[in-house]
C-alpha atoms as a PDB file:
ATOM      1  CA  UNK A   1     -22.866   0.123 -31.863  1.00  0.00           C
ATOM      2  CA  UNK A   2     -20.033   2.941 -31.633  1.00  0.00           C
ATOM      3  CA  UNK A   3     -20.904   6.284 -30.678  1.00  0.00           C
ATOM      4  CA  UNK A   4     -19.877   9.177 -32.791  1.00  0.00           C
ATOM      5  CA  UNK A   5     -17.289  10.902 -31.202  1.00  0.00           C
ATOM      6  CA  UNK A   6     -19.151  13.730 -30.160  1.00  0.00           C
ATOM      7  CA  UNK A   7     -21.358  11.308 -27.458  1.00  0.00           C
ATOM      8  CA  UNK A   8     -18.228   9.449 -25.923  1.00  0.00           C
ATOM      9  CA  UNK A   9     -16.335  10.521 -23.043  1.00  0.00           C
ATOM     10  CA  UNK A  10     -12.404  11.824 -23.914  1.00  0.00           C
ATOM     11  CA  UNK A  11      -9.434  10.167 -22.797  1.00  0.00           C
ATOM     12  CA  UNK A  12      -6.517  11.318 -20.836  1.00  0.00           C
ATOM     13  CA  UNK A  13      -3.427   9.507 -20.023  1.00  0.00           C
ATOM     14  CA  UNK A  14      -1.141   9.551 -17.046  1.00  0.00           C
ATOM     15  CA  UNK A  15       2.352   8.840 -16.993  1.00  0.00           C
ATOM     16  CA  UNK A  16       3.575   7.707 -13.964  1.00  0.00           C
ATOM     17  CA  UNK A  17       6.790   5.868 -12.306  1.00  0.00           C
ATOM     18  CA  UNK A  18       7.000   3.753  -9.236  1.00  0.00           C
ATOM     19  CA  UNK A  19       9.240   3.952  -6.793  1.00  0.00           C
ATOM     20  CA  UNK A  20       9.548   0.811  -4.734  1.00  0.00           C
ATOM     21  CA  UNK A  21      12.386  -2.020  -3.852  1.00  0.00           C
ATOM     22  CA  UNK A  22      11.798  -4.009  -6.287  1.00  0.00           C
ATOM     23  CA  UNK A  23       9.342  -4.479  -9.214  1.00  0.00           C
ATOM     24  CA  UNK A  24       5.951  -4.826  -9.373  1.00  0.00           C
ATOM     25  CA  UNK A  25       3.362  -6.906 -10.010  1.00  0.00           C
ATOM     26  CA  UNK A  26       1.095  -5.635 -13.000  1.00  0.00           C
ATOM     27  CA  UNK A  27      -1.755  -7.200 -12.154  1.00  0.00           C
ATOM     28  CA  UNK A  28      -1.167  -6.315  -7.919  1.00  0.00           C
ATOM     29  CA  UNK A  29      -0.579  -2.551  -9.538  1.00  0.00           C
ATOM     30  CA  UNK A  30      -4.093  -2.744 -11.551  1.00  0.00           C
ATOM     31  CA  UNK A  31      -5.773  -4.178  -7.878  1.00  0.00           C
ATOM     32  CA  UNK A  32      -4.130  -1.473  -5.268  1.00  0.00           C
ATOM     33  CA  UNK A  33      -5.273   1.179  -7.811  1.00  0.00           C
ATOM     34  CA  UNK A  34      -8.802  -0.166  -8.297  1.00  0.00           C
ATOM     35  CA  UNK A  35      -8.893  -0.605  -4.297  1.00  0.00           C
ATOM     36  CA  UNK A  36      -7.943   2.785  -3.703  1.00  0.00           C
ATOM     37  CA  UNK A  37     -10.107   4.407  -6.235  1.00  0.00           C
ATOM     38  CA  UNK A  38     -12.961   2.592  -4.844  1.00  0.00           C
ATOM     39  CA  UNK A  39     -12.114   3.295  -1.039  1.00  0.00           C
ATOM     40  CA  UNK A  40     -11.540   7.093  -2.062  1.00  0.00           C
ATOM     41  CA  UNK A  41     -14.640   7.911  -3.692  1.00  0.00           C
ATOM     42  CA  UNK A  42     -16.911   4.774  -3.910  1.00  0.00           C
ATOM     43  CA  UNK A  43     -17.637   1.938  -6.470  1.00  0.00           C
ATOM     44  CA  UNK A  44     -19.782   3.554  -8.903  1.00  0.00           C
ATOM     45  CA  UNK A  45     -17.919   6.617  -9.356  1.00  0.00           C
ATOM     46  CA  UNK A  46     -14.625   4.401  -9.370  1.00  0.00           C
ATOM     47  CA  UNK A  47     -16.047   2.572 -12.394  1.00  0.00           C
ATOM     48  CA  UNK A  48     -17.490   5.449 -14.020  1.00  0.00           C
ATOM     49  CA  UNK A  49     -14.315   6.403 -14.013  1.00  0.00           C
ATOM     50  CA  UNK A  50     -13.099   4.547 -17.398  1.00  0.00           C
ATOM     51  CA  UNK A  51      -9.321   3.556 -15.683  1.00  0.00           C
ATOM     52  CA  UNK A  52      -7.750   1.210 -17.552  1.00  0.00           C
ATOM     53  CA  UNK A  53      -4.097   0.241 -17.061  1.00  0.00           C
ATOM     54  CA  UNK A  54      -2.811   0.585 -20.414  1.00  0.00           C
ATOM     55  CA  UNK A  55       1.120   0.132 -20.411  1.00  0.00           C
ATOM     56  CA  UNK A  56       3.127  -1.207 -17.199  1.00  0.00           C
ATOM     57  CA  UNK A  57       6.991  -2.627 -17.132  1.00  0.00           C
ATOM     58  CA  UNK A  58       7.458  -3.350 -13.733  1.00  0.00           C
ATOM     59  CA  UNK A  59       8.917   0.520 -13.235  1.00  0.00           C
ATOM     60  CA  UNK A  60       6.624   2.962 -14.915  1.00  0.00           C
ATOM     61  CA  UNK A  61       3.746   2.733 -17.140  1.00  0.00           C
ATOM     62  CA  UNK A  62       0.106   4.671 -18.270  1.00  0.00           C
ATOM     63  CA  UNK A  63      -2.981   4.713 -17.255  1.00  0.00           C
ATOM     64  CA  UNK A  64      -6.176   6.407 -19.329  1.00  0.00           C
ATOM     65  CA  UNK A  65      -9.398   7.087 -17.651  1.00  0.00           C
ATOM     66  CA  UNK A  66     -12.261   9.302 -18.516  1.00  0.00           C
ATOM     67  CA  UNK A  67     -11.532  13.556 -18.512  1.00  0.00           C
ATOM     68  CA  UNK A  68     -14.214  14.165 -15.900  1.00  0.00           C
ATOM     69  CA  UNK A  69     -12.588  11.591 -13.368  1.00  0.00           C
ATOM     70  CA  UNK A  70      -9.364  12.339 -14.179  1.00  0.00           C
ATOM     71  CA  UNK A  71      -8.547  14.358 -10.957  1.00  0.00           C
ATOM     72  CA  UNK A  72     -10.153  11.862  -9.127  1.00  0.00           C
ATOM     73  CA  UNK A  73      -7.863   9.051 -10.674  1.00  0.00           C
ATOM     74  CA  UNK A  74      -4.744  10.908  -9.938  1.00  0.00           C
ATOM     75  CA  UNK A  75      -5.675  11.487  -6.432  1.00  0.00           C
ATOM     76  CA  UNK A  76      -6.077   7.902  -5.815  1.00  0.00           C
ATOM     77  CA  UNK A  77      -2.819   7.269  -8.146  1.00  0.00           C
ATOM     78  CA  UNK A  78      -1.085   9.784  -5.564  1.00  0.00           C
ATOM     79  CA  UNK A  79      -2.076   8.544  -2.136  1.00  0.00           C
ATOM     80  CA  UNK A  80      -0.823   4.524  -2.914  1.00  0.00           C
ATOM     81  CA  UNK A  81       1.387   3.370  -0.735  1.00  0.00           C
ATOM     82  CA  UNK A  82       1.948  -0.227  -1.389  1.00  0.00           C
ATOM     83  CA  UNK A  83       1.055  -2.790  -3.867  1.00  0.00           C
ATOM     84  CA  UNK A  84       0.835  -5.863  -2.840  1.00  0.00           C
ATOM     85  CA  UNK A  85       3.031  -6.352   0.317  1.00  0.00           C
ATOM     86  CA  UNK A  86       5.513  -3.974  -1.466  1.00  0.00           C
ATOM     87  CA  UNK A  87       5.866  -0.622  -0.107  1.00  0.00           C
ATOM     88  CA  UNK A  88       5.976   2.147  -3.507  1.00  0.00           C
ATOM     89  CA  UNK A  89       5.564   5.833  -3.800  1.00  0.00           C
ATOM     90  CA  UNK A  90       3.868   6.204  -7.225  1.00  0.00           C
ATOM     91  CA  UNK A  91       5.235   9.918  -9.089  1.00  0.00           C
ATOM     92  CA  UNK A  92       2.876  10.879 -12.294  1.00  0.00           C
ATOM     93  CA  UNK A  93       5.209  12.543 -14.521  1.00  0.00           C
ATOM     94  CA  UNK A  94       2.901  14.136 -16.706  1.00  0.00           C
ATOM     95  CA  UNK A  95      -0.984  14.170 -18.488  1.00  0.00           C
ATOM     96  CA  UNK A  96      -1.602  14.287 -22.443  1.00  0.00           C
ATOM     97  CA  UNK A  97      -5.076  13.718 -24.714  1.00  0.00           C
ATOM     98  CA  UNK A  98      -2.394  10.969 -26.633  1.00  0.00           C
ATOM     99  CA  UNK A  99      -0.998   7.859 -25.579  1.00  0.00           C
ATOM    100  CA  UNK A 100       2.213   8.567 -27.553  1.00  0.00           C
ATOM    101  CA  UNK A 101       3.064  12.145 -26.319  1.00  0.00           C
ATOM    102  CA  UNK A 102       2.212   9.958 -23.031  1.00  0.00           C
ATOM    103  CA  UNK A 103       5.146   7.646 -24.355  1.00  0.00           C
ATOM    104  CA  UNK A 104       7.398  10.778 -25.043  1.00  0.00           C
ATOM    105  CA  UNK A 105       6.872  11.560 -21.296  1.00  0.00           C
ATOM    106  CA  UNK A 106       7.931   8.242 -20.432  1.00  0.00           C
ATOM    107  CA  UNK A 107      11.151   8.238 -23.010  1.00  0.00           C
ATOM    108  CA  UNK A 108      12.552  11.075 -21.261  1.00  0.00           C
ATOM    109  CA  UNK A 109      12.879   9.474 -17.649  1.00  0.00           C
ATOM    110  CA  UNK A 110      14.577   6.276 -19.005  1.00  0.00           C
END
């Protein structure tokens, strides 16, 4: 059963870039992130959180989580420092409500 949109929890979207020697992992990206979250601020508020990796190319990508934990999910974005056994500084270039203005953000570095 859906909820009517009034009940769920909004979306935001992060654009972000990775800086790092070579590419990463998506699935090593989704685990650090998850890892950190939890460390930072504890299992239940890290999956209360909604993060979901939505878009990832190796370079830069999106991530969505719930409004409310959304400072919370860019803190944890902001203080990675590797990824596997890769060493990566992770930028966010910007925040929208929509995954394509999200997309726009992401145009404009390429």
């Amino acid at each position: 059963m859906k909820l009517p949109p009034s009940m769920r929890s909004r979306k935001r979207y992060i654009a972000f870039k990775i800086i790092s020697e070579s590419s990463v992992n998506e699935r090593e990206l989704w685990d650090a992130m998850m890892k950190n979250l939890i460390s930072l601020f504890g299992e239940t508020e890290a999956f209360d959180a909604g993060f979901k990796l939505e878009e990832f190319d190796g370079r830069k990508g999106i991530v969505s989580s719930k409004l409310e934990a959304l400072e919370k999910v860019m803190i944890a974005m902001t203080l990675m420092d590797k990824v596997g056994e890769e060493d990566v500084a992770l930028i966010t270039l910007g925040v929208s409500g929509t995954i394509k203005k999200c997309r726009k953000k992401l145009e404009v570095v390429s």
